[in-house]
N, C-alpha and C. Protein backbone atom coordinates (compact mmCIF):
# COMPACT_ATOMS: atom_id res chain seq x y z
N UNK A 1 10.17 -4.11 10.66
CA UNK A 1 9.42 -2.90 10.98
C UNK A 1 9.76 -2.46 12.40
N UNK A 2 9.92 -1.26 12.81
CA UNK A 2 10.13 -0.28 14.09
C UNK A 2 9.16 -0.75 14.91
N UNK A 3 9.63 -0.92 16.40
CA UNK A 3 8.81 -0.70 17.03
C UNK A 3 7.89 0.19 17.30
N UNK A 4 6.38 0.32 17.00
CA UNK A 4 6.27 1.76 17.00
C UNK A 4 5.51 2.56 18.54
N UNK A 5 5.75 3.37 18.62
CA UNK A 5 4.85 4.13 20.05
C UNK A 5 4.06 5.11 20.08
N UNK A 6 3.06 5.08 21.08
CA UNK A 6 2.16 6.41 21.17
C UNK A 6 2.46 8.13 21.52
N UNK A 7 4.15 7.69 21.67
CA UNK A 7 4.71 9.11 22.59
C UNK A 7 5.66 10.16 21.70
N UNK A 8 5.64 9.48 20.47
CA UNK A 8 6.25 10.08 19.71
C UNK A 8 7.11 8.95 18.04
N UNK A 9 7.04 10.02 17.22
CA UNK A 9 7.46 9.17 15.78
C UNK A 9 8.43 8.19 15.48
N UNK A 10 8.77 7.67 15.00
CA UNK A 10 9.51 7.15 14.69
C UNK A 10 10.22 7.43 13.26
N UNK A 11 11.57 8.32 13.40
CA UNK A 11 12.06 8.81 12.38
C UNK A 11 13.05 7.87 11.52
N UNK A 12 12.90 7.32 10.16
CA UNK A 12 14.48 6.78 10.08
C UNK A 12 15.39 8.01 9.63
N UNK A 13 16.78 7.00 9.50
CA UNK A 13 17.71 7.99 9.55
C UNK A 13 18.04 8.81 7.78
N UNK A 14 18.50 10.29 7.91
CA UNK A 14 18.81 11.10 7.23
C UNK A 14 16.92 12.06 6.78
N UNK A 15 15.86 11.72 7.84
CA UNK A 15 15.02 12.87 7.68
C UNK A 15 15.16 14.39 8.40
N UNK A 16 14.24 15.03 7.18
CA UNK A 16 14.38 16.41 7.37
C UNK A 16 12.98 16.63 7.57
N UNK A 17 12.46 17.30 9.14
CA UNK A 17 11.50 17.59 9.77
C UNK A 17 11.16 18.77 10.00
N UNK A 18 10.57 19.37 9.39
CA UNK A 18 10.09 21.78 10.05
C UNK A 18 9.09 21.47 9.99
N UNK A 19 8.45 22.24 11.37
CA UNK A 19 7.20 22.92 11.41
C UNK A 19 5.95 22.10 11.30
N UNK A 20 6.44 20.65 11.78
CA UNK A 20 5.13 19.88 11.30
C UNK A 20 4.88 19.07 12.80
N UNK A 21 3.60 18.07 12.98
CA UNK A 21 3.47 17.21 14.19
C UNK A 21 3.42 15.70 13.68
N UNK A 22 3.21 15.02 14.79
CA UNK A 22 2.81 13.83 14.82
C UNK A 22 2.27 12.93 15.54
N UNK A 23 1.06 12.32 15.38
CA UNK A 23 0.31 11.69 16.11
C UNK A 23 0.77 10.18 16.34
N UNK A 24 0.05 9.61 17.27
CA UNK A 24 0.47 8.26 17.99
C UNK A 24 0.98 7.33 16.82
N UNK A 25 1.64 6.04 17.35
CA UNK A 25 2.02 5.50 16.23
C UNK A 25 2.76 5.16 14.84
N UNK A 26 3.08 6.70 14.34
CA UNK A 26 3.30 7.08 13.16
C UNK A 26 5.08 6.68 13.21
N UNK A 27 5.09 6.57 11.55
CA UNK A 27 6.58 6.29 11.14
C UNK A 27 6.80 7.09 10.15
N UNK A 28 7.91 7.39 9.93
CA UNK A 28 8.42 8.41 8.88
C UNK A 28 9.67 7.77 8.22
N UNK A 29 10.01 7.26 6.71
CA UNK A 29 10.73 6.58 6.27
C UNK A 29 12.05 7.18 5.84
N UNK A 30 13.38 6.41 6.06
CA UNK A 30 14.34 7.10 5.83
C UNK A 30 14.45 7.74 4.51
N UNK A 31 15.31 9.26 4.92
CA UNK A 31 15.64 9.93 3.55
C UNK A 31 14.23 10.89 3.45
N UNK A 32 13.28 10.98 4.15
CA UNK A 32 11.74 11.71 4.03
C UNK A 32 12.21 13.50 4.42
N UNK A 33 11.29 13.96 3.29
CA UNK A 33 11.48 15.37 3.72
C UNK A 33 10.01 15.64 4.38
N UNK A 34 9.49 16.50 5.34
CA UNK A 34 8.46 16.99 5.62
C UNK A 34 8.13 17.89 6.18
N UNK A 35 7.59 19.13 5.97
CA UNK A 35 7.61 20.23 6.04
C UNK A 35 6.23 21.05 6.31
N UNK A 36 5.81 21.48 7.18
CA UNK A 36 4.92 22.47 7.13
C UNK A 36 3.34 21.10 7.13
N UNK A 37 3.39 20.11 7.96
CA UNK A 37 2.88 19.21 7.81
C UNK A 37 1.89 18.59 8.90
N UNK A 38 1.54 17.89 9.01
CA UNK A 38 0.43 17.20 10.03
C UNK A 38 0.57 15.37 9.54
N UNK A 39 0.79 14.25 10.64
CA UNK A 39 0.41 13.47 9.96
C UNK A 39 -0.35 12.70 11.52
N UNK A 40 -1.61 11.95 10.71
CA UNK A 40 -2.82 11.91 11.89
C UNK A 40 -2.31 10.46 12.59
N UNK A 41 -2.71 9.94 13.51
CA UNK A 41 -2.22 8.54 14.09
C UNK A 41 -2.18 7.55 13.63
N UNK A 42 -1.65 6.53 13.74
CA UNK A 42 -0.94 5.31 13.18
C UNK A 42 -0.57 5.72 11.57
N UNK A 43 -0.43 6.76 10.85
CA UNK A 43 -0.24 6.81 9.46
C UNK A 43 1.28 7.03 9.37
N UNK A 44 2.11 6.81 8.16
CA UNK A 44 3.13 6.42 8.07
C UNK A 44 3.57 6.62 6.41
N UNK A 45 4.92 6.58 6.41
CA UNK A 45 5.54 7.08 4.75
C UNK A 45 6.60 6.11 4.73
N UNK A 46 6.99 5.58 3.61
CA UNK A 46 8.28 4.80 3.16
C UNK A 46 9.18 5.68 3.06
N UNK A 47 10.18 5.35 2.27
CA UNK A 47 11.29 6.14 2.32
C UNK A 47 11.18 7.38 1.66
N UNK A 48 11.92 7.94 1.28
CA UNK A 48 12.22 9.14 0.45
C UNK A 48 10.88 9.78 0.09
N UNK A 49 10.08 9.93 1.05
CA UNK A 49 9.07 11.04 0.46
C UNK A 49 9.47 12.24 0.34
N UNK A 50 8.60 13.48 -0.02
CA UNK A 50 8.47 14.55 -0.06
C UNK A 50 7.85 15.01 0.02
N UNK A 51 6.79 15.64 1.27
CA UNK A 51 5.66 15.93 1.83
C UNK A 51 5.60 17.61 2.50
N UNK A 52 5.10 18.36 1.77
CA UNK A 52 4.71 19.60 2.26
C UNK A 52 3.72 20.16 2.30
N UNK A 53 2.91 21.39 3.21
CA UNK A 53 1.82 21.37 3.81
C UNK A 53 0.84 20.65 3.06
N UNK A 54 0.45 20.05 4.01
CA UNK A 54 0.01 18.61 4.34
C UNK A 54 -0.92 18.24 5.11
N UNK A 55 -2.07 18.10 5.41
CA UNK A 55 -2.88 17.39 6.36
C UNK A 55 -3.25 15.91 6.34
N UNK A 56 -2.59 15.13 6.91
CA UNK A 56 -2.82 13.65 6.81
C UNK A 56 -3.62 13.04 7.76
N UNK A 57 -4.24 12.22 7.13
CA UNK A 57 -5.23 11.70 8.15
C UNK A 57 -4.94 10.71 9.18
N UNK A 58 -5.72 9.51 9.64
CA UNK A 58 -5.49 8.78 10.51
C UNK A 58 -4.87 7.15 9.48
N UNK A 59 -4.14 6.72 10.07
CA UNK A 59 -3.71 5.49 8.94
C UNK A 59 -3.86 5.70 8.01
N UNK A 60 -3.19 6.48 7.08
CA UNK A 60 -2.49 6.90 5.82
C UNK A 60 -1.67 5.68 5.63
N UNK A 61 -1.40 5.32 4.42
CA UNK A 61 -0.09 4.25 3.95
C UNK A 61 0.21 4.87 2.53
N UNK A 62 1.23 5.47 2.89
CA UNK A 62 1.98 6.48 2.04
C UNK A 62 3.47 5.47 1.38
N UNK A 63 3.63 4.77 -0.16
CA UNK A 63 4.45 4.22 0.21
C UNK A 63 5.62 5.39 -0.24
N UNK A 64 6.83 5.19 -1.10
CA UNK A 64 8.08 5.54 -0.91
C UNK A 64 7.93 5.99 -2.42
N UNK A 65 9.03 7.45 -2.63
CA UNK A 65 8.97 8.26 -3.67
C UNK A 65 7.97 8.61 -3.76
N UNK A 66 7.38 9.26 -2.88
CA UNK A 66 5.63 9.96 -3.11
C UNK A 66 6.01 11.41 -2.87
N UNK A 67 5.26 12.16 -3.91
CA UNK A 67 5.22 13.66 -3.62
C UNK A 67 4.09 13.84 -3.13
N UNK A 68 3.74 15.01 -2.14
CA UNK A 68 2.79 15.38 -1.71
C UNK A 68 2.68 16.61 -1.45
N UNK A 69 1.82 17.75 -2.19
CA UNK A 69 1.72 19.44 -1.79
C UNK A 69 3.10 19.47 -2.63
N UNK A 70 3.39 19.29 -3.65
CA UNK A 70 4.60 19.91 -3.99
C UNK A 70 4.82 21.56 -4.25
N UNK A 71 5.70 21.93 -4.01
CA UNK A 71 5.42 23.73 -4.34
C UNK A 71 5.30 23.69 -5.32
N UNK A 72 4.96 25.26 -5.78
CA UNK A 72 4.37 25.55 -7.24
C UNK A 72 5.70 26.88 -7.10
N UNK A 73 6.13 27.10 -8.99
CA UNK A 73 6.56 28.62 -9.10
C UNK A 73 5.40 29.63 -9.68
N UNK A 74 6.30 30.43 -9.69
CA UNK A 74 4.90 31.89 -9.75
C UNK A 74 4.27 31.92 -11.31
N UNK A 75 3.99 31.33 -12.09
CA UNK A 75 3.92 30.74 -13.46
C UNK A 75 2.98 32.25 -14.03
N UNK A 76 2.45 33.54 -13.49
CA UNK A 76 1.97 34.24 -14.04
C UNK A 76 2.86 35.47 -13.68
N UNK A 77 4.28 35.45 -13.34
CA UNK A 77 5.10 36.47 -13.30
C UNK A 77 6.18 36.66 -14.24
N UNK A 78 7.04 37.33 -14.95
CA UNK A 78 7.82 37.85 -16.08
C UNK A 78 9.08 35.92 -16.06
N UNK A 79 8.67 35.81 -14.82
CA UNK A 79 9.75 34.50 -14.66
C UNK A 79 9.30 33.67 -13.41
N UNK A 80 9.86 32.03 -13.83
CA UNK A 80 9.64 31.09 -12.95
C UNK A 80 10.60 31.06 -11.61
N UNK A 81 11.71 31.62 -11.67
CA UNK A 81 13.19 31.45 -11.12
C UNK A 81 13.11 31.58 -9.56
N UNK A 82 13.56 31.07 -8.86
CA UNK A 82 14.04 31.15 -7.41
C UNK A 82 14.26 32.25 -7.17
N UNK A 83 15.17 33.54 -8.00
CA UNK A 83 15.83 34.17 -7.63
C UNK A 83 14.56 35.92 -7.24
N UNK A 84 13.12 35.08 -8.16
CA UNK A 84 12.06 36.15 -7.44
C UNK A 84 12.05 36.41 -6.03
N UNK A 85 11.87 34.96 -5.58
CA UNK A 85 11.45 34.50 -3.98
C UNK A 85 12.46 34.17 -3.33
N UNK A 86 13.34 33.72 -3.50
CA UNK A 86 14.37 33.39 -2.80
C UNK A 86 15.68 34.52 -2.82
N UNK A 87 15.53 35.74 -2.78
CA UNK A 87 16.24 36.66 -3.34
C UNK A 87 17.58 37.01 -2.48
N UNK A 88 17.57 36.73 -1.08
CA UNK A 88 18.33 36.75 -0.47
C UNK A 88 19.57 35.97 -0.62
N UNK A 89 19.90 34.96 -1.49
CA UNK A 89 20.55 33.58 -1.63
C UNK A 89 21.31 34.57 -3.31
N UNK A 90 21.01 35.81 -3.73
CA UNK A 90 21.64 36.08 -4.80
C UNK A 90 22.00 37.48 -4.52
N UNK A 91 21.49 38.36 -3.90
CA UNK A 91 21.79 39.84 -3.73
C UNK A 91 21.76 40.16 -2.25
N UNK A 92 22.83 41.10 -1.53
CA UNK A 92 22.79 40.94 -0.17
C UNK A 92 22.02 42.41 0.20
N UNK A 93 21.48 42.73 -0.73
CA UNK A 93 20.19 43.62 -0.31
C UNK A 93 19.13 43.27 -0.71
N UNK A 94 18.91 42.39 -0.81
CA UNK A 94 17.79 41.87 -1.23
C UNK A 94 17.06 40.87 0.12
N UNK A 95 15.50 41.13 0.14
CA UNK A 95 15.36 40.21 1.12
C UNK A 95 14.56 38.82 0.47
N UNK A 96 14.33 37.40 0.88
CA UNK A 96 13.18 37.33 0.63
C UNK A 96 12.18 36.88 0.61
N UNK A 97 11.01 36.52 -0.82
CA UNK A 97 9.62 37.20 -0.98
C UNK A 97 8.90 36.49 0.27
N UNK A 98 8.70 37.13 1.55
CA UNK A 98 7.79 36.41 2.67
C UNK A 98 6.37 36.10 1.97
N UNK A 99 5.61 37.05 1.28
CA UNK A 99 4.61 36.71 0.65
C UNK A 99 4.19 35.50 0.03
N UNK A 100 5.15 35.17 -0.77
CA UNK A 100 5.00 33.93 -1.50
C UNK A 100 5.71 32.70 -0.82
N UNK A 101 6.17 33.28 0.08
CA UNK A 101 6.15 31.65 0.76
C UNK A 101 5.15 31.22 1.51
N UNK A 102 4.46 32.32 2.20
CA UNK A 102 3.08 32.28 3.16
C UNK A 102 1.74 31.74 2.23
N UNK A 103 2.41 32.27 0.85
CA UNK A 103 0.87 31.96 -0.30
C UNK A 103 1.38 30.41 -0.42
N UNK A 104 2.53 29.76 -0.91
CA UNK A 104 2.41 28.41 -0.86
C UNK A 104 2.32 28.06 0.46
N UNK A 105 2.74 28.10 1.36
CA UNK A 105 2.05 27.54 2.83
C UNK A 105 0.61 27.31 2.83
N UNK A 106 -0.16 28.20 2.64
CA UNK A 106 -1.28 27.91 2.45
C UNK A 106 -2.35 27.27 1.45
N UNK A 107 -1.90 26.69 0.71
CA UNK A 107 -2.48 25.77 -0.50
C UNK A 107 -1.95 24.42 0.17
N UNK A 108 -2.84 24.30 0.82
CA UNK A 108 -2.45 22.58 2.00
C UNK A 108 -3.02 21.52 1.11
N UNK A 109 -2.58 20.08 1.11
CA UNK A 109 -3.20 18.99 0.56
C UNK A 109 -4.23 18.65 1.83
N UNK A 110 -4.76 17.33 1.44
CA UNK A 110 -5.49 16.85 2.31
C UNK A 110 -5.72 15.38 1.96
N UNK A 111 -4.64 14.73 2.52
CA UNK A 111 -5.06 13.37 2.79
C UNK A 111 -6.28 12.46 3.83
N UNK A 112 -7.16 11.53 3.63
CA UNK A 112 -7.94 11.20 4.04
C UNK A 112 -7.61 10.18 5.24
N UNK A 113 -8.40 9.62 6.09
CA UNK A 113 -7.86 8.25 6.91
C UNK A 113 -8.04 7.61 6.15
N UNK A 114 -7.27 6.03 6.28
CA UNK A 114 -7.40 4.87 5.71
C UNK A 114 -7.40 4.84 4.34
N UNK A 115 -6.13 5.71 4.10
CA UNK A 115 -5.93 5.58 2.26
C UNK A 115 -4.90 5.29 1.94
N UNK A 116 -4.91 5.05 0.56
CA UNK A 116 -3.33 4.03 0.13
C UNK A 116 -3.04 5.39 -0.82
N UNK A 117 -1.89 5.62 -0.65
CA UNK A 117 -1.12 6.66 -1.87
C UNK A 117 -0.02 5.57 -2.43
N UNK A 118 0.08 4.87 -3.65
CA UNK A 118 1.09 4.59 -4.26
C UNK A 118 2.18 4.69 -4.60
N UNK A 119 3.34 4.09 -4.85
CA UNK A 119 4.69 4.55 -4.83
C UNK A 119 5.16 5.34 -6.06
N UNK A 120 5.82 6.46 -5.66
CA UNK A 120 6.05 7.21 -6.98
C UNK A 120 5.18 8.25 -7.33
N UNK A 121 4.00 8.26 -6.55
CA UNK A 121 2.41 9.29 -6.71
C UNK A 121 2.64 10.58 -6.69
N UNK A 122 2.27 11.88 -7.28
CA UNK A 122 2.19 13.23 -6.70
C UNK A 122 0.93 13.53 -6.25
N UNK A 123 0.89 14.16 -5.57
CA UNK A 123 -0.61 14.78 -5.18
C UNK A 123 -0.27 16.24 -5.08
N UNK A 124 -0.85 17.24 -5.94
CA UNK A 124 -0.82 18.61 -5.94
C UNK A 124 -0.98 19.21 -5.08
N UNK A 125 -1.09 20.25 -4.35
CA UNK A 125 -1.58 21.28 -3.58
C UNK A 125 -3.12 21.38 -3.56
N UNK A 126 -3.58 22.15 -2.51
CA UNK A 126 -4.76 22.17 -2.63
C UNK A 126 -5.81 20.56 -3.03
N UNK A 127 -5.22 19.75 -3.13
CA UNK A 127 -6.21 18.52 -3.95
C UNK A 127 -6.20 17.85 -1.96
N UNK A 128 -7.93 17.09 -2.57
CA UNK A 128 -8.15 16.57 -1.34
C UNK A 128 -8.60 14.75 -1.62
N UNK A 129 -8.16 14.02 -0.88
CA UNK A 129 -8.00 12.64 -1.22
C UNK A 129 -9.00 12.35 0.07
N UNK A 130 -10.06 11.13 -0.17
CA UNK A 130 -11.23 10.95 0.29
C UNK A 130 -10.78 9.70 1.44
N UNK A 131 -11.32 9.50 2.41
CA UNK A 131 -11.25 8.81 3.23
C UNK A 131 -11.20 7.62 2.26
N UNK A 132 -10.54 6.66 2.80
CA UNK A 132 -10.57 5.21 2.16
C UNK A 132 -10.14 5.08 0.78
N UNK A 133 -9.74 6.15 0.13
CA UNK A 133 -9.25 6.08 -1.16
C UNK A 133 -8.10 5.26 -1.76
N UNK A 134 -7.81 5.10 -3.00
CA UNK A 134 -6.26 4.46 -2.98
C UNK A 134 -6.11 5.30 -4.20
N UNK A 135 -4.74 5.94 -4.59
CA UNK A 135 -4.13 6.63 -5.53
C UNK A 135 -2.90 5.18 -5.88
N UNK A 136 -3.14 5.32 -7.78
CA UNK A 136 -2.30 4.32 -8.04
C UNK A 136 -1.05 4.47 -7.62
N UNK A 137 0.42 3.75 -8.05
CA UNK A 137 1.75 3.71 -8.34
C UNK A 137 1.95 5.07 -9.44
N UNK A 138 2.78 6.39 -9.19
CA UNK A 138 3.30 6.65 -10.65
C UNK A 138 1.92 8.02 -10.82
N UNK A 139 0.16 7.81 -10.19
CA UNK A 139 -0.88 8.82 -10.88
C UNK A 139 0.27 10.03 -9.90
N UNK A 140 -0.31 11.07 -11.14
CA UNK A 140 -0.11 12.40 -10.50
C UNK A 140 -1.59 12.78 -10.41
N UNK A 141 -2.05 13.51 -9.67
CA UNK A 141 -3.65 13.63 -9.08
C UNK A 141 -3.72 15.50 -8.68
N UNK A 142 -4.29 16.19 -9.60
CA UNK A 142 -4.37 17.18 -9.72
C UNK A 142 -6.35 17.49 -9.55
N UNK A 143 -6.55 16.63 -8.89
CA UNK A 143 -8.18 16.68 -8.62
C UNK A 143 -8.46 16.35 -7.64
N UNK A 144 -9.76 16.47 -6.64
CA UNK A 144 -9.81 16.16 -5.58
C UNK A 144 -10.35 14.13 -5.93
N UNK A 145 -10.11 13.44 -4.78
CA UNK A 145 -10.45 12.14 -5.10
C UNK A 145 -11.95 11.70 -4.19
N UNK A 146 -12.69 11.08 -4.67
CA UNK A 146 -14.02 10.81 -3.62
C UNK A 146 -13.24 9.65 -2.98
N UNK A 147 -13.98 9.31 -1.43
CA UNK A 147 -14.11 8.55 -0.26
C UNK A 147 -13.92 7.15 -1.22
N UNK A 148 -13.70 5.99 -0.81
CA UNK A 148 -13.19 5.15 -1.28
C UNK A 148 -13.37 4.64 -2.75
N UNK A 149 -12.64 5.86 -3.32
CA UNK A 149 -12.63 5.65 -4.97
C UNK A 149 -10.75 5.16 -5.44
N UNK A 150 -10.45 4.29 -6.10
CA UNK A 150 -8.91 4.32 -6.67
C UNK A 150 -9.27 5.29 -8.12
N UNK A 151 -8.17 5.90 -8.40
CA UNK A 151 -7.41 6.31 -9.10
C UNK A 151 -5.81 6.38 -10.25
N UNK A 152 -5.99 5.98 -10.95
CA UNK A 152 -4.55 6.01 -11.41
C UNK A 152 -4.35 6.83 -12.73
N UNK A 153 -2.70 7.18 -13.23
CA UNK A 153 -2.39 7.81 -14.50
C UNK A 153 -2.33 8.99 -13.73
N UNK A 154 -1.66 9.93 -15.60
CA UNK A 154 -1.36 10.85 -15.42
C UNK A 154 -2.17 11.77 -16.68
N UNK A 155 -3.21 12.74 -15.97
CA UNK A 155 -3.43 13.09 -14.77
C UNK A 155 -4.32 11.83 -14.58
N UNK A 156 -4.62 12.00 -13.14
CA UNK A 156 -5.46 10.92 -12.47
C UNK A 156 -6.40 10.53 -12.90
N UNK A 157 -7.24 9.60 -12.90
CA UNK A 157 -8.69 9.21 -13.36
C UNK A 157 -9.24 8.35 -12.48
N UNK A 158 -10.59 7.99 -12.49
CA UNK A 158 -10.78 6.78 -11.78
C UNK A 158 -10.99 5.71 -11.90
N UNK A 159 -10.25 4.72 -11.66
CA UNK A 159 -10.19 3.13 -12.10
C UNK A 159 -11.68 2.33 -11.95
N UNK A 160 -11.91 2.79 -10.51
CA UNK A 160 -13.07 1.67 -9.84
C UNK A 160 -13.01 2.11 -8.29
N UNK A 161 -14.68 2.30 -8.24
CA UNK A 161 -14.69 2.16 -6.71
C UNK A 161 -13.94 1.11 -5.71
N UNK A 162 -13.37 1.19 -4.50
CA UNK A 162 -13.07 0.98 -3.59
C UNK A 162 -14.47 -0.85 -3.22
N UNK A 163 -15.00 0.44 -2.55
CA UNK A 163 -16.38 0.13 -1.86
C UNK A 163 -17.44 0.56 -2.76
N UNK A 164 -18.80 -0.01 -2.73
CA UNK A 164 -20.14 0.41 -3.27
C UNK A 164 -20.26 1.93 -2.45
N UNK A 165 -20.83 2.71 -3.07
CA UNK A 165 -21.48 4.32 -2.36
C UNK A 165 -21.90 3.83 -1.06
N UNK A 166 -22.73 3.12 -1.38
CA UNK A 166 -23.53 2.77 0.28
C UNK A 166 -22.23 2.40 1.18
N UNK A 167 -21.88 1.25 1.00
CA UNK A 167 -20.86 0.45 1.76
C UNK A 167 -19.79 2.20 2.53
N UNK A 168 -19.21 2.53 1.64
CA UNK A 168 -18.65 3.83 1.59
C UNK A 168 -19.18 5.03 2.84
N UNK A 169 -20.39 5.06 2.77
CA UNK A 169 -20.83 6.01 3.69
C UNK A 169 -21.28 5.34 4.46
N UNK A 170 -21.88 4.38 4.66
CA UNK A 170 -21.84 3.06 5.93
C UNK A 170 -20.36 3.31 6.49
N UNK A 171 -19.39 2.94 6.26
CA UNK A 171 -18.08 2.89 6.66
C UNK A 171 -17.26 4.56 7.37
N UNK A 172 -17.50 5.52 6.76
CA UNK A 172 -17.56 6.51 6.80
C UNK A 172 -18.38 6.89 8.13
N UNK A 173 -19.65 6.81 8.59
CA UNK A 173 -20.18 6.94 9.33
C UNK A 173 -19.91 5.79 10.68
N UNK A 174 -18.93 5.02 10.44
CA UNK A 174 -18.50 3.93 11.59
C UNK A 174 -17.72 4.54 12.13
N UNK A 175 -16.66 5.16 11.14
CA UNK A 175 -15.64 5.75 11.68
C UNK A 175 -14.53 4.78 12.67
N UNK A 176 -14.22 3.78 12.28
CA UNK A 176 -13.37 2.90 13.00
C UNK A 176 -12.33 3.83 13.25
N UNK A 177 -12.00 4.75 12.49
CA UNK A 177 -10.26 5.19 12.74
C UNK A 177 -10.05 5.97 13.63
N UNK A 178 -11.63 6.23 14.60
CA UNK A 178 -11.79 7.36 15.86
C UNK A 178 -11.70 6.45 16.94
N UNK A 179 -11.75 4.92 16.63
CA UNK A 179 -11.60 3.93 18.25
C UNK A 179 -10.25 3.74 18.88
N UNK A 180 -10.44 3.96 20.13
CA UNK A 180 -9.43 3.81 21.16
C UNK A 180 -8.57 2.35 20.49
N UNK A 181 -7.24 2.37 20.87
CA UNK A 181 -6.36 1.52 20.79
C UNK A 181 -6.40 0.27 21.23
N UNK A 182 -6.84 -0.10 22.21
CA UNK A 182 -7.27 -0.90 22.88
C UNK A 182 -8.36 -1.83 22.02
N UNK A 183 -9.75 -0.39 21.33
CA UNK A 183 -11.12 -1.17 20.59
C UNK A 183 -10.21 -1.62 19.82
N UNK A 184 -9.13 -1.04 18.66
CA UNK A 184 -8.62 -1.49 17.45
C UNK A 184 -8.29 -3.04 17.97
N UNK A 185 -7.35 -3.18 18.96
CA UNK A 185 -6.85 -4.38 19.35
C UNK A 185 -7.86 -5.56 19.09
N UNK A 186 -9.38 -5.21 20.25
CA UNK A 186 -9.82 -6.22 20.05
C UNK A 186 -10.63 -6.66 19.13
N UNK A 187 -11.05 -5.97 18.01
CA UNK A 187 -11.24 -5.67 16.88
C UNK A 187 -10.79 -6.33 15.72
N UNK A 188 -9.21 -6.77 16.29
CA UNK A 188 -8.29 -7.02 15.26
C UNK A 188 -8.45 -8.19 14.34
N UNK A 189 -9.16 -9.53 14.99
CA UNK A 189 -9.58 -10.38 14.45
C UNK A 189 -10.30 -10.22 13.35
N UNK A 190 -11.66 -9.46 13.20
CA UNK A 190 -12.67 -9.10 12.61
C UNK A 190 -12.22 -8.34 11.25
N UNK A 191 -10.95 -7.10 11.95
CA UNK A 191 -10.53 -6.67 10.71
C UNK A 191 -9.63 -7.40 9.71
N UNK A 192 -8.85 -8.70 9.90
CA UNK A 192 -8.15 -9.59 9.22
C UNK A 192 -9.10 -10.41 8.42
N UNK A 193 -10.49 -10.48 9.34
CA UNK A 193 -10.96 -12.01 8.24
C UNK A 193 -12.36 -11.35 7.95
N UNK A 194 -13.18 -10.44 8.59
CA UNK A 194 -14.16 -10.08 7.80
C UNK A 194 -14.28 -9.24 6.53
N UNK A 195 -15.14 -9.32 5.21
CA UNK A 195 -15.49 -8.45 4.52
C UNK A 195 -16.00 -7.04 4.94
N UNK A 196 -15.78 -6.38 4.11
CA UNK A 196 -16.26 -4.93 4.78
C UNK A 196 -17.95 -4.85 5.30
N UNK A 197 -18.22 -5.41 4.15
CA UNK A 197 -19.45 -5.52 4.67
C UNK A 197 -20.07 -6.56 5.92
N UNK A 198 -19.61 -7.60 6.50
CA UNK A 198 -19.49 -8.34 7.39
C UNK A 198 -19.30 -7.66 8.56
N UNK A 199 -17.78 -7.06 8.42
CA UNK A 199 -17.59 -5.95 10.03
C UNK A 199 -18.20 -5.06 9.74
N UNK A 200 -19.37 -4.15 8.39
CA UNK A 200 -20.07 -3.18 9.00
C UNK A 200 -21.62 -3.98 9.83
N UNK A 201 -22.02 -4.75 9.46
CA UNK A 201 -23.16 -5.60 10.11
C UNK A 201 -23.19 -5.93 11.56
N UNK A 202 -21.56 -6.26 11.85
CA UNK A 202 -21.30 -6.83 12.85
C UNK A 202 -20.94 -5.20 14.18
N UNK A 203 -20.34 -3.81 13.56
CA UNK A 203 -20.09 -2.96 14.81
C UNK A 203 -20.69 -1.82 14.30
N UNK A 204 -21.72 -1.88 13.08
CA UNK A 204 -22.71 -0.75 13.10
C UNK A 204 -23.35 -0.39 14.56
């Protein structure tokens, strides 16, 4: 694993980066496309993703072959084809469609902190994934997901809570993923060997 730093990402090699940021920590896996994106501190992608507008949270673990925000075509126009929107790439009077690229820009996902996305996963547009969640290997997830609920299949379903509701919004309201670097550090013990419920007792 990369060394990683607070001053900037850590890219492997052959990614493709527009229009997006990145917070402390973060890694981006070789072969990753990402586009029109946000990804929140210490969170991170395996290889070959494909991630477009995007809001990611804080420690995301995104593994490898994951879609995320994939675009959509215009599915209620005479045709699906590139050559609507992308018109410039076929006729040299043609420009093109700014509209519909600004309309998919704006149908953002929303990844949560401290969630597992599985390898191979899609996550649609517009769908919002809950703090602490885990999306299986392989679900495509065309729904929003609750706070530490798993999910798997196609389309998604839900396997089994995470955490109990309580535990969940106990945890939620701790908000560990807002502590300084330093708290995480010394912290670190607690988070290796306590139960969730143990470290919420212990830094409620």
């Amino acid at each position: 694993m990369a060394k990683l730093s607070p001053d900037a990402p850590v890219l492997h090699p052959d990614c493709r980066v527009s229009d997006s940021s990145f917070g402390a920590y973060v890694e981006v896996g070789a072969g990753t496309r990402v586009a029109n994106s946000r990804f929140g501190d210490y969170s991170y992608c395996d290889r070959s993703c494909d991630i477009a507008n995007t809001e990611i949270g804080k420690f995301a673990n995104i593994a490898s072959f994951t879609r995320i925000g994939a675009t959509d075509h215009p599915l209620e126009k005479a045709s699906l084809h590139h050559f609507l929107y992308r018109s410039a790439s076929y006729w040299e009077d043609a420009e093109d469609d700014a509209d519909w690229f600004a309309h998919r820009k704006s149908r953002r996902a929303y990844i949560g902190h401290d969630t597992w996305i599985g390898h191979g996963a899609m996550i649609k547009p517009e769908v919002r994934i809950g703090h602490g969640a885990v999306v299986a290997s392989g679900a495509v997830v065309t729904k929003d997901v609750a706070p530490y609920t798993i999910v798997g299949g196609n389309t998604a379903r839900v396997i089994r809570r995470r955490h109990t509701e309580q535990v969940a919004d106990r945890m939620m309201a701790l908000a560990w993923w807002d502590w300084d670097h330093a708290t995480l550090r010394q912290a670190l013990p607690d988070f290796r060997a306590l139960t969730a419920e143990a470290f919420l007792e212990k830094y409620e």
